[in-house]
Protein backbone atom coordinates (compact mmCIF):
# COMPACT_ATOMS: atom_id res chain seq x y z
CA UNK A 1 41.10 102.82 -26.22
CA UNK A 2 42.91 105.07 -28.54
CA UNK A 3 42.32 108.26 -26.40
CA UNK A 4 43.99 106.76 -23.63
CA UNK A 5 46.65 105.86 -25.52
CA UNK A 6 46.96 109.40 -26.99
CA UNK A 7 47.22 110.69 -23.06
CA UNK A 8 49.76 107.97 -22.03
CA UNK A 9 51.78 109.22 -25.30
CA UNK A 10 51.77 112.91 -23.76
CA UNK A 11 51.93 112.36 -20.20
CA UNK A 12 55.77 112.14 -18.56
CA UNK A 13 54.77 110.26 -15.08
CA UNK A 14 51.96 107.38 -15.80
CA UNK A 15 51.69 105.14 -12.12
CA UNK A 16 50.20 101.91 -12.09
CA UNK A 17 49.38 101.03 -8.54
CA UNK A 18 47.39 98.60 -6.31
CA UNK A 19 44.57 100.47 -4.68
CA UNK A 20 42.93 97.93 -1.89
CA UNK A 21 42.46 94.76 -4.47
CA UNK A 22 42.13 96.61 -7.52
CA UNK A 23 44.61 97.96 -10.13
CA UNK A 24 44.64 101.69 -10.75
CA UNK A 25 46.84 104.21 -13.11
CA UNK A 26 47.33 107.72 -11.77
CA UNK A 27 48.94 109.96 -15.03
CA UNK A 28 50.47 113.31 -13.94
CA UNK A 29 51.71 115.97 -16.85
CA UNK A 30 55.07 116.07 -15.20
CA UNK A 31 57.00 114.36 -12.31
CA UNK A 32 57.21 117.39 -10.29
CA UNK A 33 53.55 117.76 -10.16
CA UNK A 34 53.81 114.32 -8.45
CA UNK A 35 56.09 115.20 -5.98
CA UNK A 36 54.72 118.40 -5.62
CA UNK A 37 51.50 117.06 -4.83
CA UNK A 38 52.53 114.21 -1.85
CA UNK A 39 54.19 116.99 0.33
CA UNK A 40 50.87 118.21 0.49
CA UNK A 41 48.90 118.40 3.96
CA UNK A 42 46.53 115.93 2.53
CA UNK A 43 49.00 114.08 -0.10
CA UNK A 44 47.61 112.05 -2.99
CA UNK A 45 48.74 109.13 -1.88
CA UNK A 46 49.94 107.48 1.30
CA UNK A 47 53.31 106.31 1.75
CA UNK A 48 52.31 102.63 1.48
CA UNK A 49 50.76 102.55 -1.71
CA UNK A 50 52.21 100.02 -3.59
CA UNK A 51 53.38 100.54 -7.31
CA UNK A 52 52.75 97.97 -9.76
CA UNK A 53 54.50 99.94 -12.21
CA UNK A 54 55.68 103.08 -13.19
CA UNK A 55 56.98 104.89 -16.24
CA UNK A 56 58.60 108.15 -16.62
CA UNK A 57 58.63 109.74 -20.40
CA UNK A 58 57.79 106.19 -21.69
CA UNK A 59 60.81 104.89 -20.08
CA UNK A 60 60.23 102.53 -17.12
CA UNK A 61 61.23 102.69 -14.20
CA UNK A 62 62.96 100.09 -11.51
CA UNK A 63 62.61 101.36 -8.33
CA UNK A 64 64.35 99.97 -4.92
CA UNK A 65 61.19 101.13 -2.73
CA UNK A 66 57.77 99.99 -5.26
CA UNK A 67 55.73 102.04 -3.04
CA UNK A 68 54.79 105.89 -3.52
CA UNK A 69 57.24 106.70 -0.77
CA UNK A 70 59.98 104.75 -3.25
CA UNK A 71 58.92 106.65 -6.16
CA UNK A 72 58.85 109.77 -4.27
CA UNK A 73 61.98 109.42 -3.16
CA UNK A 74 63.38 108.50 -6.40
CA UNK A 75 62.15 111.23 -8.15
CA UNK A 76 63.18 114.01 -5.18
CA UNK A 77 66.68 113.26 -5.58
């Protein structure tokens, strides 16, 4: 438990998202990795993906769209 806490602590972008009927958590180093990563070919997530929540530097984050295509979108801007 504290190790993951000591990762959430460094990480900027931590996702918490619904994957099928299970929770999941997806931490990227920064947001631009994210972003980076879904205009890949094969992206890390489809557009659908809903987000159960998000935080960006520790700061949360209300997005219009909770899906990855919201977040992606939010974060692109």
């Amino acid at each position: 438990m504290i190790l993951k806490v000591k990762v959430e602590m460094m990480a900027m972008l931590v996702i918490q998202y619904v994957n099928g009927q299970t929770n999941a958590e997806k931490v990227y180093q920064k947001a631009a990795e994210f972003v980076a990563n879904q205009q890949l070919e094969v992206p890390d997530f489809e557009d659908y993906v809903a987000i159960k929540q998000v935080t960006l530097d520790g700061q949360q984050l209300t997005l219009a769209d909770a899906t990855m295509r919201g977040l992606y979108n939010y974060l692109n801007q």
